[in-house]
N, C-alpha and C. Protein backbone atom coordinates (compact mmCIF):
# COMPACT_ATOMS: atom_id res chain seq x y z
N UNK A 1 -140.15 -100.64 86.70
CA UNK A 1 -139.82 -99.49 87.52
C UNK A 1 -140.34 -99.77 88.94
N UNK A 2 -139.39 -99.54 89.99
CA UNK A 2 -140.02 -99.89 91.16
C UNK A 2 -140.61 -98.37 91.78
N UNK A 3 -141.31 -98.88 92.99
CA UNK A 3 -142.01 -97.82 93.42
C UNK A 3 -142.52 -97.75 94.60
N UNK A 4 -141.61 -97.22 95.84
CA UNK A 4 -141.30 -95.93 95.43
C UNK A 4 -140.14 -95.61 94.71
N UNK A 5 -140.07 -94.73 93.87
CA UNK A 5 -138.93 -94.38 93.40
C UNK A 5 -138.03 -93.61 94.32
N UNK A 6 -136.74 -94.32 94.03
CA UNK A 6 -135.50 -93.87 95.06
C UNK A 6 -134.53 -93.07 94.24
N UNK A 7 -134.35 -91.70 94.72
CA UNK A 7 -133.44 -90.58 94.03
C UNK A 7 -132.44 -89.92 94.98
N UNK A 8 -131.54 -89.73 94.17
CA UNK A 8 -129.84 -88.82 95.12
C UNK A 8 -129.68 -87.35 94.32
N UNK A 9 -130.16 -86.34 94.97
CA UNK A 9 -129.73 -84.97 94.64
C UNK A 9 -128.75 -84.26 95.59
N UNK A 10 -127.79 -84.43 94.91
CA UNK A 10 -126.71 -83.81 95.77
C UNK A 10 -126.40 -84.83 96.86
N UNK A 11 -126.42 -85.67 96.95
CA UNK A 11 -126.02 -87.01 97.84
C UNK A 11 -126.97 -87.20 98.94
N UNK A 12 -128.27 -86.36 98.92
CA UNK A 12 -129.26 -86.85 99.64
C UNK A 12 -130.71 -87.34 99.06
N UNK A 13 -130.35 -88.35 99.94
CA UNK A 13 -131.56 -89.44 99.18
C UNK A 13 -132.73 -89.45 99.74
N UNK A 14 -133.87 -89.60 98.40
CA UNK A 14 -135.30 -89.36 98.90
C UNK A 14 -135.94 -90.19 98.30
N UNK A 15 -137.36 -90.92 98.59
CA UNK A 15 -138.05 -91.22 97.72
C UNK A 15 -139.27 -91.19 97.81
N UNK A 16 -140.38 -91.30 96.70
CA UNK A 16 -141.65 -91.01 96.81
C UNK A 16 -142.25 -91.89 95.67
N UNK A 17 -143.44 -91.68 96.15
CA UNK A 17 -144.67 -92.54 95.28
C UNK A 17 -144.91 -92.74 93.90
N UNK A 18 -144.32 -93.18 92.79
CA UNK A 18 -145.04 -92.49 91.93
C UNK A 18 -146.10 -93.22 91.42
N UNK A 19 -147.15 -94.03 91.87
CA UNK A 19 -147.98 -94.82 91.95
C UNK A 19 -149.18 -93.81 90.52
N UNK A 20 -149.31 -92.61 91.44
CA UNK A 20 -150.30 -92.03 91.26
C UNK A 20 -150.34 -90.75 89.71
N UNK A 21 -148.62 -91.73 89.34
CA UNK A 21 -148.28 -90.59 88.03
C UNK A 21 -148.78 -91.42 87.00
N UNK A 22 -148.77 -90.94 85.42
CA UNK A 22 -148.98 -91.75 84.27
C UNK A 22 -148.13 -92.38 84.17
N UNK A 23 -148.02 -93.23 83.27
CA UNK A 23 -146.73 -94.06 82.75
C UNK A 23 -145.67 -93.52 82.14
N UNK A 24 -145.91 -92.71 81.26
CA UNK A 24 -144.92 -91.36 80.61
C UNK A 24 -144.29 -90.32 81.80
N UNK A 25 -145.04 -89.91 82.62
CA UNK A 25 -144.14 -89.41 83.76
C UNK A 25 -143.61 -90.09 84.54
N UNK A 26 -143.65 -91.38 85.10
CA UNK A 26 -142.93 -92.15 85.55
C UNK A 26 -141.51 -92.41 84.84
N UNK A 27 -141.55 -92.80 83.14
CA UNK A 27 -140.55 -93.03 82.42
C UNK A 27 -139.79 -91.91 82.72
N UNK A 28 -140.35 -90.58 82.82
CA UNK A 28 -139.56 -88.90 82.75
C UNK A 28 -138.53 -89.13 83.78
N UNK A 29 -139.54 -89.50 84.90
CA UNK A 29 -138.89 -89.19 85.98
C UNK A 29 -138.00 -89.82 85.98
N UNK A 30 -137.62 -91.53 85.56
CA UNK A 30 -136.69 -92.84 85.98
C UNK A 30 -136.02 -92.51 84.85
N UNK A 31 -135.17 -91.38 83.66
CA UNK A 31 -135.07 -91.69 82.78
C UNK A 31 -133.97 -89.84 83.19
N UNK A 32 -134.20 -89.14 84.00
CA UNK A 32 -134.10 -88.24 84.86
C UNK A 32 -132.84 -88.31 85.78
N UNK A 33 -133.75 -89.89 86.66
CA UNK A 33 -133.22 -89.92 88.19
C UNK A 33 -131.87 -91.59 87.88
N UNK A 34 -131.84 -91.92 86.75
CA UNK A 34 -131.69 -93.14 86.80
C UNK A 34 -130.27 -93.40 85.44
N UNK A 35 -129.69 -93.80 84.91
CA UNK A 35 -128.76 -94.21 83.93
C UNK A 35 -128.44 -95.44 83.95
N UNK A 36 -128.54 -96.24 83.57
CA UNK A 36 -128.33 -97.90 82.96
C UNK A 36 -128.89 -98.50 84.51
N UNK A 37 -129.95 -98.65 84.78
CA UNK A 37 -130.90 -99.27 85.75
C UNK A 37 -129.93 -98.68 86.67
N UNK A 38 -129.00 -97.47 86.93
CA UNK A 38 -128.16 -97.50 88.34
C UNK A 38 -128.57 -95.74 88.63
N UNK A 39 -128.96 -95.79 90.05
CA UNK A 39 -129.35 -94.59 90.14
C UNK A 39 -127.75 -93.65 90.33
N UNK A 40 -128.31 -92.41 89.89
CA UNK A 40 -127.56 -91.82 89.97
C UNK A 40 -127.23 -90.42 90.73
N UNK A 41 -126.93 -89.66 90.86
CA UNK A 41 -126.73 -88.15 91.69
C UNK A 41 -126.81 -87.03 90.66
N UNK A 42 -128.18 -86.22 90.83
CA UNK A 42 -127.78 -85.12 90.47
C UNK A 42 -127.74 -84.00 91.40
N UNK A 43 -127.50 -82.93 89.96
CA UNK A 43 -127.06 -81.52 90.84
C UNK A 43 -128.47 -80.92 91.36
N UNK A 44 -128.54 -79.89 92.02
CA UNK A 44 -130.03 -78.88 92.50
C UNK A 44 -130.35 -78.37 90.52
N UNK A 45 -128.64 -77.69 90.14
CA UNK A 45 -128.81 -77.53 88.70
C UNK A 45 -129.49 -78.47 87.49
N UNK A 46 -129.11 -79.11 87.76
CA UNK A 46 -129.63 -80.07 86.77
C UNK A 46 -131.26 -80.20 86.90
N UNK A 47 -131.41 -80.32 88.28
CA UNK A 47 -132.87 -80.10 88.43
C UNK A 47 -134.02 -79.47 87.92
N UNK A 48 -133.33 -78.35 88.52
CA UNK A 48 -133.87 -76.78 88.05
C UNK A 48 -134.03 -76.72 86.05
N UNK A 49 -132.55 -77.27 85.82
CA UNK A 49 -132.57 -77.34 84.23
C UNK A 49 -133.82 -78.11 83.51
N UNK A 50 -133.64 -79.45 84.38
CA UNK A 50 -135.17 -80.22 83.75
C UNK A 50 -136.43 -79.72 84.16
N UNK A 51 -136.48 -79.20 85.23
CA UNK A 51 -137.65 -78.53 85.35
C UNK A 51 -138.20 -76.96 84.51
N UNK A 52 -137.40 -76.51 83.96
CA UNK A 52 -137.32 -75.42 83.17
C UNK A 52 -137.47 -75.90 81.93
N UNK A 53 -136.71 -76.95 81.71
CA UNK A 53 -137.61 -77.40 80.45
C UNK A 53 -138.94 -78.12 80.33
N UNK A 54 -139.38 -78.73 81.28
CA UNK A 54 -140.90 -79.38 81.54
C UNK A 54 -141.62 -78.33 81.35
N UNK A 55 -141.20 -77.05 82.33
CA UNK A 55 -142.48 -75.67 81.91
C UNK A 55 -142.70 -75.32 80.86
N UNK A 56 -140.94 -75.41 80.10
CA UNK A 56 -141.43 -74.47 78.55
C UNK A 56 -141.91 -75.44 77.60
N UNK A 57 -141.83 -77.15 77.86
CA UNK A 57 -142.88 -77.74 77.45
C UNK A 57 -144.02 -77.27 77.19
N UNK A 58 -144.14 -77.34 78.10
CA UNK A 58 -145.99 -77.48 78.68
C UNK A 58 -146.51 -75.90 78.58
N UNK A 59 -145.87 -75.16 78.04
CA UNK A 59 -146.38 -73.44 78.08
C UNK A 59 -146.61 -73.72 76.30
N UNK A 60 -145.69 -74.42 76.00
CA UNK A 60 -145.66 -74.23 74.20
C UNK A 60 -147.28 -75.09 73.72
N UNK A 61 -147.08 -76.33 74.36
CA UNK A 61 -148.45 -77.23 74.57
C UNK A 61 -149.78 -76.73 74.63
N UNK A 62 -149.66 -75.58 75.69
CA UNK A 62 -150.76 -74.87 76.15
C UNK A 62 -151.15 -73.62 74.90
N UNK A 63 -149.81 -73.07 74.64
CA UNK A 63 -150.22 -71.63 73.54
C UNK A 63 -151.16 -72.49 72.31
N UNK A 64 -150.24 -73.85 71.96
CA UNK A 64 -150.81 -74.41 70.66
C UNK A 64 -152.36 -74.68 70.61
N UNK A 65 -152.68 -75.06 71.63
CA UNK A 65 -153.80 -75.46 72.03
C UNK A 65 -154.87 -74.35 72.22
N UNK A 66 -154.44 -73.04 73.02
CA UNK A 66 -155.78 -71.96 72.47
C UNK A 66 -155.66 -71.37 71.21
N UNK A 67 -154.33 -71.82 70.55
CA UNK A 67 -154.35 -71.42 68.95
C UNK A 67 -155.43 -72.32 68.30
N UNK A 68 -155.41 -73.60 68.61
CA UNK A 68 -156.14 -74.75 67.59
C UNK A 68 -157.83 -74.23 68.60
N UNK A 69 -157.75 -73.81 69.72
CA UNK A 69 -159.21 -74.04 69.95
C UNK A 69 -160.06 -72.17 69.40
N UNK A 70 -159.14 -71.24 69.86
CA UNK A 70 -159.70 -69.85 68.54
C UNK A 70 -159.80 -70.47 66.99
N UNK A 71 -158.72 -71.29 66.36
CA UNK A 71 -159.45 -71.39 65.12
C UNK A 71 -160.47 -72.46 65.10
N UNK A 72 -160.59 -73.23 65.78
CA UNK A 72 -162.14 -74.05 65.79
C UNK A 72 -163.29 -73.15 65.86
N UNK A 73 -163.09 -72.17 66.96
CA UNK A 73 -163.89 -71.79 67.45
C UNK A 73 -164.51 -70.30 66.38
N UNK A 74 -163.25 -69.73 65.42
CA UNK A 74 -163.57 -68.89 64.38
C UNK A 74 -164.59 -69.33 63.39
N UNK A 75 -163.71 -70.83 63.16
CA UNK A 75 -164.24 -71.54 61.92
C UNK A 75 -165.87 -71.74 62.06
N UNK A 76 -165.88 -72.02 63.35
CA UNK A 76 -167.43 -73.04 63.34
C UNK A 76 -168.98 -71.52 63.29
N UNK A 77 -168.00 -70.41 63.47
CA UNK A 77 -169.09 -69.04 63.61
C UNK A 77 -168.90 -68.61 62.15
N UNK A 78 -167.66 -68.37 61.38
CA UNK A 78 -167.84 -68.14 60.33
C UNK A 78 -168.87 -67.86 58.80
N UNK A 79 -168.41 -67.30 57.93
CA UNK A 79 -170.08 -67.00 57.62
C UNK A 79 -169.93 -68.21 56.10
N UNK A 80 -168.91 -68.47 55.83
CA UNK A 80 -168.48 -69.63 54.85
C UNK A 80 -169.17 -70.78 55.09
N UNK A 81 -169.52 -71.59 56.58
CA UNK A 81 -169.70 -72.84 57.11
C UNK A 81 -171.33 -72.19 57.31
N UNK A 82 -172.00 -71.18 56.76
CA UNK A 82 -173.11 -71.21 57.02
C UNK A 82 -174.25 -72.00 55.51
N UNK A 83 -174.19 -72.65 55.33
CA UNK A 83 -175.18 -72.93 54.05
C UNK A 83 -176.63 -73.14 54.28
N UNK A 84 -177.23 -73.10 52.50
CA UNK A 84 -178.75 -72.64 52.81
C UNK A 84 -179.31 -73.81 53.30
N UNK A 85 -178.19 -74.73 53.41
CA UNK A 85 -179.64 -75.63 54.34
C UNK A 85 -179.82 -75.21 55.77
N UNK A 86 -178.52 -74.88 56.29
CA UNK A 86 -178.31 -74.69 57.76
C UNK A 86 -179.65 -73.34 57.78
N UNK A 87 -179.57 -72.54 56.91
CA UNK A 87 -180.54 -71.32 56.96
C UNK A 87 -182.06 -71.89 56.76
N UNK A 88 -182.33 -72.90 56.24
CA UNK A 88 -183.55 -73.68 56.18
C UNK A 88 -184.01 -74.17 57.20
N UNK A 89 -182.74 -75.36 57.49
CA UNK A 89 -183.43 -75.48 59.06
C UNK A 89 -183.70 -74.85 60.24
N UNK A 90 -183.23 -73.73 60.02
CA UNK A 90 -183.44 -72.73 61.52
C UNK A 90 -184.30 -72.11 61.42
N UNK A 91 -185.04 -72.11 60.10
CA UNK A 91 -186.41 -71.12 59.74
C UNK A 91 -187.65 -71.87 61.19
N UNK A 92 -188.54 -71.14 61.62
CA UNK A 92 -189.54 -72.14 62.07
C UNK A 92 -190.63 -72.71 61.00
């Protein structure tokens, strides 16, 4: 992948750094902006479309994630995960 990456939205061409992205967003982006190594033109729509799906990505990513960190965080206070040793050692 070269870099900077060179893109046509709507027949105007831009390009920018992506030096400073991961390797997986780089692929996004060239995989996006690009079809059989030949760049290509998109719409403002199309844009907007992939970018609407990146958010509801990353919103679903995010819900899952304070789901998994409330039940860590239930589990580990719980009164099940308390045993008598744990009650032993906290005696002074």
């Amino acid at each position: 992948m070269n870099d900077p990456l060179k893109i046509n939205i709507e027949g105007k061409l831009f390009s920018f750094s992506t030096s400073k992205l991961s390797k997986q967003a780089q692929e996004e982006l060239f995989a996006l902006f690009y079809e059989d190594e030949e760049r290509k033109q998109i719409s403002i729509v199309e844009l907007l479309q992939a970018y609407i799906i990146a958010i509801e990505k990353y919103a679903k990513i995010h819900t899952s994630l304070e789901l998994l960190y409330h039940e860590i965080e239930n589990a580990s206070i719980s009164p099940q995960n308390i045993t008598s040793q744990t009650i032993q050692d906290s005696q002074p």
